[in-house]
Every structure is written in C-alpha cells, then in structure tokens.
N, C-alpha and C. Protein backbone atom coordinates (compact mmCIF):
# COMPACT_ATOMS: atom_id res chain seq x y z
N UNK A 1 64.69 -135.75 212.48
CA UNK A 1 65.57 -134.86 213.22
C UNK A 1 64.79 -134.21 214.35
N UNK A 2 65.27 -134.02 215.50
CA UNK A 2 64.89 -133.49 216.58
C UNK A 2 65.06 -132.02 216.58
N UNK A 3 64.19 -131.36 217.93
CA UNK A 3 64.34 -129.58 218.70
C UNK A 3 64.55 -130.21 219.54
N UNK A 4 64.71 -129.18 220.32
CA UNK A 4 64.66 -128.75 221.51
C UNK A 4 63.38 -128.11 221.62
N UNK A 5 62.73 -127.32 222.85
CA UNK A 5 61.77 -127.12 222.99
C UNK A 5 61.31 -125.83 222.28
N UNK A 6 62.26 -124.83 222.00
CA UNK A 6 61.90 -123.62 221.06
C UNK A 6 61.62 -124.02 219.77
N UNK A 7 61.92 -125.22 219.51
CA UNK A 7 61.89 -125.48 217.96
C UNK A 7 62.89 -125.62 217.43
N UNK A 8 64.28 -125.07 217.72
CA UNK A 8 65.84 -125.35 217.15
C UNK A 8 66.33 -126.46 217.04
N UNK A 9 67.18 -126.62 216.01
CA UNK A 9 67.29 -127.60 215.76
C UNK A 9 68.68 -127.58 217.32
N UNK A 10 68.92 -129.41 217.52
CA UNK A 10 69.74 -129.58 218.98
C UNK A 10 71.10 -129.86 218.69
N UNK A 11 71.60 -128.62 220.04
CA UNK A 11 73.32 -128.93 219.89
C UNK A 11 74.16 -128.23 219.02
N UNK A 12 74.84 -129.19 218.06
CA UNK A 12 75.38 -128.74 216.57
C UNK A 12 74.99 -128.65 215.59
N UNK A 13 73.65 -128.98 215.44
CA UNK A 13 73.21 -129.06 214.07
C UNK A 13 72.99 -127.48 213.78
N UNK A 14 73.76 -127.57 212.11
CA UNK A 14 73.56 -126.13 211.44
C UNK A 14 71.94 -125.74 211.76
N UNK A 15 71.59 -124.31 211.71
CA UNK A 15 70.45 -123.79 212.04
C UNK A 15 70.41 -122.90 210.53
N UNK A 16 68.96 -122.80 210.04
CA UNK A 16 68.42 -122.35 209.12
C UNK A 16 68.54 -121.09 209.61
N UNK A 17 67.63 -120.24 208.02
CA UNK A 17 67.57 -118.18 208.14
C UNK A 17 66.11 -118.33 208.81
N UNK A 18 65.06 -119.23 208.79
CA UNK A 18 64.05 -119.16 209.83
C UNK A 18 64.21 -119.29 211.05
N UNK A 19 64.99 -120.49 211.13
CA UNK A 19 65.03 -120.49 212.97
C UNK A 19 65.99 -119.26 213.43
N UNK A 20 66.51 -118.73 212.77
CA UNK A 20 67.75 -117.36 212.75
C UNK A 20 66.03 -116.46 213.15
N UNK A 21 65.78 -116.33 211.98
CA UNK A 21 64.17 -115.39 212.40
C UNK A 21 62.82 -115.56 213.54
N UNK A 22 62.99 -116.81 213.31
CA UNK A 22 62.43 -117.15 214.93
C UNK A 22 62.87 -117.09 216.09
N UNK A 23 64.39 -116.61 216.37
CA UNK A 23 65.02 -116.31 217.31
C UNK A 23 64.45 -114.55 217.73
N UNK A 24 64.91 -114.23 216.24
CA UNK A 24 64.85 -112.69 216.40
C UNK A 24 63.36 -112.64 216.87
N UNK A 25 62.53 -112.90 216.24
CA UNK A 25 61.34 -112.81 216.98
C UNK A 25 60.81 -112.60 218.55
N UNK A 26 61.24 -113.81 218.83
CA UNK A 26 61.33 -113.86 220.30
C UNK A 26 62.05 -113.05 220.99
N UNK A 27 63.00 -112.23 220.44
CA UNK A 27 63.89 -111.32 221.34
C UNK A 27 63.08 -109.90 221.44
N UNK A 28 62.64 -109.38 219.71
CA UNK A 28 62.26 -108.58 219.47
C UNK A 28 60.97 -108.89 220.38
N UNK A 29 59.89 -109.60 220.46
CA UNK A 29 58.91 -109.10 221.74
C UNK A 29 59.35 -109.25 223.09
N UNK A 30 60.26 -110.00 223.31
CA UNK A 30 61.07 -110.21 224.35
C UNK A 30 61.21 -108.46 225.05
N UNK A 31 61.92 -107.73 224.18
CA UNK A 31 62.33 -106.50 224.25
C UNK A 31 60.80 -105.36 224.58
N UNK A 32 60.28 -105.43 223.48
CA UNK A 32 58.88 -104.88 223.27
C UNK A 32 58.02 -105.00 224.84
N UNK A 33 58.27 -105.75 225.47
CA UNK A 33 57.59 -106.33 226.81
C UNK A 33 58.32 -105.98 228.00
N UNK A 34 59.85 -105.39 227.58
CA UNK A 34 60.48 -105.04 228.50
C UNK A 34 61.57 -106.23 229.30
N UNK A 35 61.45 -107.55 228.97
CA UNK A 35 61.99 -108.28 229.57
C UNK A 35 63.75 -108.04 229.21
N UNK A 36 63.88 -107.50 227.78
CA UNK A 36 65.65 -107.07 227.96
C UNK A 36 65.71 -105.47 227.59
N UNK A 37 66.44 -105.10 227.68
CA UNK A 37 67.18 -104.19 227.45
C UNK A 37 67.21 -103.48 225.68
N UNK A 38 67.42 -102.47 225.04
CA UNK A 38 67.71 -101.95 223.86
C UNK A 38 69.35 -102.34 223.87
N UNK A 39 70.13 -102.15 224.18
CA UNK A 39 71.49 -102.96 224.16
C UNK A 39 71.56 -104.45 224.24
N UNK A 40 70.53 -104.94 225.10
CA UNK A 40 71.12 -106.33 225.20
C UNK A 40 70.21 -106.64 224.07
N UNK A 41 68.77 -106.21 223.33
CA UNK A 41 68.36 -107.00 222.13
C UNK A 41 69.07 -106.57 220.82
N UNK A 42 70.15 -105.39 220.87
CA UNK A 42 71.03 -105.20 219.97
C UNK A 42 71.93 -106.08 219.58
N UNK A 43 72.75 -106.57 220.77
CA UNK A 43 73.74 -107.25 220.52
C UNK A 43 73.17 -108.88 220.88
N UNK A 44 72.27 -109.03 221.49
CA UNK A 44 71.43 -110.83 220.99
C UNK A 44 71.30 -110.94 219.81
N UNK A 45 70.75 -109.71 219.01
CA UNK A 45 70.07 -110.09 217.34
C UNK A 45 71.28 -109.72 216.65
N UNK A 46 72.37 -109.19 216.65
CA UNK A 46 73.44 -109.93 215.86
C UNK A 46 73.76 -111.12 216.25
N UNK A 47 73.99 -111.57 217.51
CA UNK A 47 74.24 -112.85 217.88
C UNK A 47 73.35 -113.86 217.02
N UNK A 48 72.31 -113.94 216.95
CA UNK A 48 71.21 -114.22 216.59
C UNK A 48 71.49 -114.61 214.67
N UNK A 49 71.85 -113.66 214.37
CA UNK A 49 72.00 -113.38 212.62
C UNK A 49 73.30 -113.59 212.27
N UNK A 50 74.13 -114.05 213.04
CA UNK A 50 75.50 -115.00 212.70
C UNK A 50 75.38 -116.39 213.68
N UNK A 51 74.59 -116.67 214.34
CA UNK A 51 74.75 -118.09 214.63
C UNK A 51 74.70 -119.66 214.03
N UNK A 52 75.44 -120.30 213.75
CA UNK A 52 75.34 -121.24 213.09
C UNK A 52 74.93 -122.45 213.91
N UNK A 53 74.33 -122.45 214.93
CA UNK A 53 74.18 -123.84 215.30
C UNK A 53 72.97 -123.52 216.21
N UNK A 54 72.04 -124.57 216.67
CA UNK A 54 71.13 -124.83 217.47
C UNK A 54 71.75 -124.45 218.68
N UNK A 55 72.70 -124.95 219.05
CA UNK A 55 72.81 -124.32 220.61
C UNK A 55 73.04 -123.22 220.38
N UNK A 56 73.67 -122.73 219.78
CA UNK A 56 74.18 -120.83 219.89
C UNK A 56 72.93 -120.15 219.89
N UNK A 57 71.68 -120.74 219.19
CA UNK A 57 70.31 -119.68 219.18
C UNK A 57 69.79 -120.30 220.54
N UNK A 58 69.83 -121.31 220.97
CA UNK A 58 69.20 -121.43 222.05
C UNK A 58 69.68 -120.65 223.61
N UNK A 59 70.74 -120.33 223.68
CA UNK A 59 71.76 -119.65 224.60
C UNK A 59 70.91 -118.17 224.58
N UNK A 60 70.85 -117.55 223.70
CA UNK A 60 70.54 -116.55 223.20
C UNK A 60 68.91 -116.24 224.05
N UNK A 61 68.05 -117.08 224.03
CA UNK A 61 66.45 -116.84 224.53
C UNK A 61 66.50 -117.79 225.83
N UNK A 62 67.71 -118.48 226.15
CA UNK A 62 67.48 -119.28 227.03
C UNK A 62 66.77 -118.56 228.66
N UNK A 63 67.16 -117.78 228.64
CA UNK A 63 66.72 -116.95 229.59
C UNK A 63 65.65 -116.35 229.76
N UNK A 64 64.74 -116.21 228.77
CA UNK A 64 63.60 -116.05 228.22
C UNK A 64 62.07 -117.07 228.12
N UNK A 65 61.22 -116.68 228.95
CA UNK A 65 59.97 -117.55 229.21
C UNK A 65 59.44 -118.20 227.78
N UNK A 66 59.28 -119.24 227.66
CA UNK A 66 58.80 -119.80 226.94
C UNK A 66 57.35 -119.34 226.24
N UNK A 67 56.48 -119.31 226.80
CA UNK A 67 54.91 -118.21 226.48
C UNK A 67 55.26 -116.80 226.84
N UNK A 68 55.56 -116.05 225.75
CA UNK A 68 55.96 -114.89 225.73
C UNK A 68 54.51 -113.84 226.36
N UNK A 69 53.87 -114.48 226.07
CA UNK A 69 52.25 -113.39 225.87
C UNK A 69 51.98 -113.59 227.04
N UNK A 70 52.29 -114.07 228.20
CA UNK A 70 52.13 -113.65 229.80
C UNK A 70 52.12 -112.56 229.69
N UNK A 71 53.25 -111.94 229.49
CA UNK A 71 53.63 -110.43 230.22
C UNK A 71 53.49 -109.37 229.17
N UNK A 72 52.13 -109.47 228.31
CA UNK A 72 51.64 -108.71 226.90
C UNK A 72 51.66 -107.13 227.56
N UNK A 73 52.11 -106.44 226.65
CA UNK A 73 51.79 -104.72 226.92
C UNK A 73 50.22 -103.91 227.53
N UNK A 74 49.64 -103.45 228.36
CA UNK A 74 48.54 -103.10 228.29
C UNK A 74 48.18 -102.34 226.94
N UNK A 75 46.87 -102.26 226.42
CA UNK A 75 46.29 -101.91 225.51
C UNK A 75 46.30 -100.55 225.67
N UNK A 76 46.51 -99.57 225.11
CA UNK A 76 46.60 -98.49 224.38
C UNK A 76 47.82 -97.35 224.73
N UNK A 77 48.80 -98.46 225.65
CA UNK A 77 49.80 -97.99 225.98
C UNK A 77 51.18 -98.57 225.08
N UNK A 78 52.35 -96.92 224.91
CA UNK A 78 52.90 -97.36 223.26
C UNK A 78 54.14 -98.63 223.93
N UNK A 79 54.51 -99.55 223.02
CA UNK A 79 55.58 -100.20 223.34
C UNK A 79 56.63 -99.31 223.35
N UNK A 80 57.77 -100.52 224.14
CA UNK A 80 58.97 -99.91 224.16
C UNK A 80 59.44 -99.12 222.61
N UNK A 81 59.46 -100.46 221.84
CA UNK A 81 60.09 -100.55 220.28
C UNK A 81 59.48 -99.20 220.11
N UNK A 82 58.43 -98.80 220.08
CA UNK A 82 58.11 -97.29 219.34
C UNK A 82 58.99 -95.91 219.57
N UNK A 83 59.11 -95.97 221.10
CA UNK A 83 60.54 -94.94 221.53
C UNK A 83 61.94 -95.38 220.39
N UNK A 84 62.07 -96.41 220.77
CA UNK A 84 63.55 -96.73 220.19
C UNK A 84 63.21 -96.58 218.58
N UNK A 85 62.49 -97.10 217.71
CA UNK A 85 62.23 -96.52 216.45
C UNK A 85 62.44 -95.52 216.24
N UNK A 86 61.15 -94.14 216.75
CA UNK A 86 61.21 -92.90 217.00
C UNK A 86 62.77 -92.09 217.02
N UNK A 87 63.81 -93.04 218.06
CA UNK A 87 64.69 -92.17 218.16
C UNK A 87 65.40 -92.36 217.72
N UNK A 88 65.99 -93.63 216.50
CA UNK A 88 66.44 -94.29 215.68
C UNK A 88 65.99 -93.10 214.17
N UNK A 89 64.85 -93.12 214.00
CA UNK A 89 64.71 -92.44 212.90
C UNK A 89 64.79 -91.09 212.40
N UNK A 90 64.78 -90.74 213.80
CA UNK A 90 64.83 -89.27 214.66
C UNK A 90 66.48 -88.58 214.14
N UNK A 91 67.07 -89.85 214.41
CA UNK A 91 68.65 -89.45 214.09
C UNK A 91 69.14 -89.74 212.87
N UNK A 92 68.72 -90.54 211.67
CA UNK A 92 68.92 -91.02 210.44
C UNK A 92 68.01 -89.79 209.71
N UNK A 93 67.10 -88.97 210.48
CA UNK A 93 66.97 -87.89 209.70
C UNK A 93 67.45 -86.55 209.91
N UNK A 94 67.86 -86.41 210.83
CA UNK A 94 68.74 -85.07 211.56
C UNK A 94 69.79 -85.62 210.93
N UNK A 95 70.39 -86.79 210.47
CA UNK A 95 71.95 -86.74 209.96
C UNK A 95 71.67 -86.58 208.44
N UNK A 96 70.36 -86.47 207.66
CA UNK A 96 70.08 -86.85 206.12
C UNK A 96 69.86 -85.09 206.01
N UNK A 97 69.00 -84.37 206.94
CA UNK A 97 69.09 -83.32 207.05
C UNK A 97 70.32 -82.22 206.73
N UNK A 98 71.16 -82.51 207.70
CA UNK A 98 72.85 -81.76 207.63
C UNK A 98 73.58 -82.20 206.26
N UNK A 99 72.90 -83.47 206.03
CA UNK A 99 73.82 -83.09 204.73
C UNK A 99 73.64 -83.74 203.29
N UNK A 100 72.18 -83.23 202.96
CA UNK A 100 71.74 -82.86 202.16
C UNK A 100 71.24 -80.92 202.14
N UNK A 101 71.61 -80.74 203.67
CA UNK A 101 71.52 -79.14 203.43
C UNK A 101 72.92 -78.76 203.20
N UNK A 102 73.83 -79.41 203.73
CA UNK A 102 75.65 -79.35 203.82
C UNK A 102 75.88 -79.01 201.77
N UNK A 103 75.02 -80.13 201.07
CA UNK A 103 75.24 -79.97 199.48
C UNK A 103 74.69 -79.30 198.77
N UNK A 104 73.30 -78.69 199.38
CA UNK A 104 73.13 -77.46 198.65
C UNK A 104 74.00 -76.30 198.96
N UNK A 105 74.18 -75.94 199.89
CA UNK A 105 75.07 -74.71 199.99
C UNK A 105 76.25 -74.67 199.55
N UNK A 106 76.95 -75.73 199.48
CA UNK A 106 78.23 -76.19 198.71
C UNK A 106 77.76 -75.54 197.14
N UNK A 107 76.45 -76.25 196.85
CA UNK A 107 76.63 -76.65 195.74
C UNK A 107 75.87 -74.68 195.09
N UNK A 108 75.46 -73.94 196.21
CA UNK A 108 74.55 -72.45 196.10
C UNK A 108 76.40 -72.18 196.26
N UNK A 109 77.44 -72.33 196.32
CA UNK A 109 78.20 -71.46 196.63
C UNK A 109 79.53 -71.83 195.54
N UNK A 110 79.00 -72.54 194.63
CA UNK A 110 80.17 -73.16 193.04
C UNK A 110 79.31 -72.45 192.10
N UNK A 111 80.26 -71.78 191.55
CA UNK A 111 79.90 -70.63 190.28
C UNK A 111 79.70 -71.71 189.36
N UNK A 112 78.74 -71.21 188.39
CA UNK A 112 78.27 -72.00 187.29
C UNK A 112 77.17 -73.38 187.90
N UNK A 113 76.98 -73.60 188.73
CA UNK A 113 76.08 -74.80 189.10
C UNK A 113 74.64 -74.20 188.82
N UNK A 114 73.68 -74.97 188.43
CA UNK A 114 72.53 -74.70 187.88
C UNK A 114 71.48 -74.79 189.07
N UNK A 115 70.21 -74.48 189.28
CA UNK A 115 69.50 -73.96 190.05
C UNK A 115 69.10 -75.48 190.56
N UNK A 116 68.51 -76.62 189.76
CA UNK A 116 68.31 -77.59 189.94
C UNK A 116 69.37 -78.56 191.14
N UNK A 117 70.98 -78.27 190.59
CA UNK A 117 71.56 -78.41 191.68
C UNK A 117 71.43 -78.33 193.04
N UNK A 118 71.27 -76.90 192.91
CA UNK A 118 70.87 -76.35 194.74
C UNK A 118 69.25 -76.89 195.26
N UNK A 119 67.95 -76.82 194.54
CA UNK A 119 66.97 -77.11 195.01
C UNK A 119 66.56 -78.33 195.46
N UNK A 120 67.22 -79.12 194.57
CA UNK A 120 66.95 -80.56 194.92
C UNK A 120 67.44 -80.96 196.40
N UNK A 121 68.76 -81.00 196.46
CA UNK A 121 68.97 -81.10 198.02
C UNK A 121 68.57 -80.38 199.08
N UNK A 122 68.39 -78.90 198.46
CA UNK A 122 67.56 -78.50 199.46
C UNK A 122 66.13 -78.84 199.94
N UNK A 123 65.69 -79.20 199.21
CA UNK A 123 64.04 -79.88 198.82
C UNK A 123 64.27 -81.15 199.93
N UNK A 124 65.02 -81.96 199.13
CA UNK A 124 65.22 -83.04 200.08
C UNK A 124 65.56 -82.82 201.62
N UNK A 125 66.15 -81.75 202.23
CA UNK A 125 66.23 -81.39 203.64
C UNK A 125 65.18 -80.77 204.02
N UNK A 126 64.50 -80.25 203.42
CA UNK A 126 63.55 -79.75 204.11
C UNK A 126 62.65 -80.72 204.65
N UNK A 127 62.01 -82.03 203.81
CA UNK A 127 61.26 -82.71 203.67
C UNK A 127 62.10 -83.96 205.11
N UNK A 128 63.26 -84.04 204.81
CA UNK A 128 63.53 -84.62 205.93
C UNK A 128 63.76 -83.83 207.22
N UNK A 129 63.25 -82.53 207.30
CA UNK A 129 63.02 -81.98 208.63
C UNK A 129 62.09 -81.72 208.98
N UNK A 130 60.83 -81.87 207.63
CA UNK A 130 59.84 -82.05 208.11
C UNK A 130 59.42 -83.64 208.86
N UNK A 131 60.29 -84.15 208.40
CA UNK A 131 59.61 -86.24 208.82
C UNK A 131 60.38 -85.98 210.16
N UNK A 132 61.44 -85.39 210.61
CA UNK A 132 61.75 -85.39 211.86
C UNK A 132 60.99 -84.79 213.03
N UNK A 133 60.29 -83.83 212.67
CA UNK A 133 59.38 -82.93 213.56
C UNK A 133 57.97 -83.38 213.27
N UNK A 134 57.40 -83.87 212.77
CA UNK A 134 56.47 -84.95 212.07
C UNK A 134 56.83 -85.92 213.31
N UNK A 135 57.79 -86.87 213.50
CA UNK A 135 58.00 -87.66 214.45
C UNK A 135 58.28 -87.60 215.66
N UNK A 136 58.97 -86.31 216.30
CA UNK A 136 58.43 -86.01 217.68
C UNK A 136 57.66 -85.34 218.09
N UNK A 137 56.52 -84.57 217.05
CA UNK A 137 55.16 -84.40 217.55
C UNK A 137 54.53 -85.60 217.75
N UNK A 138 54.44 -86.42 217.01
CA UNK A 138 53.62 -87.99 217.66
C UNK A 138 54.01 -88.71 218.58
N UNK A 139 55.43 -88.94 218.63
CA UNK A 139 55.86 -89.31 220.19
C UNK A 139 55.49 -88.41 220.94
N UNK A 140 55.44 -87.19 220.92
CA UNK A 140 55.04 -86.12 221.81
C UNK A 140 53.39 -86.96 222.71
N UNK A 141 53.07 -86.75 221.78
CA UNK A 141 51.35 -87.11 221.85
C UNK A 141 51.07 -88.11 222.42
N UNK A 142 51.69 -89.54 221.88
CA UNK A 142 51.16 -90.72 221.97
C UNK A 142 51.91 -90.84 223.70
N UNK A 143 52.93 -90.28 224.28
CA UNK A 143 53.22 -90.41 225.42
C UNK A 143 52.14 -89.23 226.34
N UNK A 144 51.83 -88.20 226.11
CA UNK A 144 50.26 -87.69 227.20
C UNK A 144 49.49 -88.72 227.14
C-alpha cells in the first residue's frame, strides 16, 4: 500500500488513530512556530480527529511545509502553545474556583451540614486560586 508524501495513507483509503496523531502533530508545531493561528489549529485538530480518509488529513497540512524545523522557535524564547495553555488553564481554574467556592457557602449556609462539608470545597478553591495566580506569576516572568 502506498502515501503520499506525509506518510498518509492516498485518496480514500481509511486512515488510522496514528496517522490521525501524526496529523495533529504537525499542526500542533505548525501552530507552536506560528505558521497558523489558535483558531485555525482548533478547528484543523478536530478536523484532524474525525477524518476518515487519507485525503481529508492531507487537506488539512497541505498548506504546511513539509520540514517543519526550518522555522524552529529561538532558544529561550516561550512558544506560542505556552500563552494559550496558560490561558486555557487560567480559565478552567477561575471557573473550578467560583464554584467550588459557590458550594461551600451554599453548603456554610444549610442548617445541619457538618463542618467537613463546608471545608472541603472551600479547601479545594483556595488551592485552585492558588494554581491560578501560581500561573500568571510565571507567565508574568517568563514574558520579561
């Protein structure tokens, strides 16, 4: 059985969860290097993770240089991906925050609830407001 030059299999032939991952690959440094966009490697890597055929993954990077490592990041400067992480995690903990603090006070404000009730979630918000401020002091940093 034949590729094409990325390695995919050609045309119609069903495509494996590796060449699915070897797509993503290539997008994900694709991105990292700046050559697309945080939207456009959003919606490529679903494209990417429902495609069933060699041409549909090839469409996808076709636009995309073949030797990715031309256009490598300078050294000790942060990639893109680290912002977008950062602000990705930034918000999955400001939303774990509100409401795991949202259930202790619910739960500090129901007669008869036991102390364990209230601390635990509160425990748990704190700790995720500490990982949030934890994470834009180092983006802070790593961008001076």
């Amino acid at each position: 059985m034949g590729t094409d030059a990325r390695g995919f299999p050609p045309g119609a032939l069903r495509v494996s969860d590796g060449d699915r991952d070897k797509a993503l690959s290539e997008l994900t440094e694709a991105y990292q290097i700046g050559r697309i966009t945080s939207e456009e490697f959003d919606q490529r890597s679903m494209q990417a993770l429902s495609a069933r055929t060699g041409k549909e993954l090839a469409a996808l990077v076709s636009d995309l240089p073949l030797d990715a490592g031309s256009a490598a990041p300078v050294a000790g400067q942060p990639r893109r991906s680290d912002g977008y992480l950062v602000a990705r995690l930034t918000v999955g903990g400001s939303l774990t925050t509100v409401c795991f603090g949202g259930v202790a006070v619910v739960n500090a404000l129901r007669p008869g609830v036991g102390a364990s009730a209230v601390l635990t979630p509160a425990a748990v918000a704190v700790l995720c407001l500490v990982l949030v401020i934890i994470l834009q002091v180092r983006a802070r940093s790593s961008r001076a």
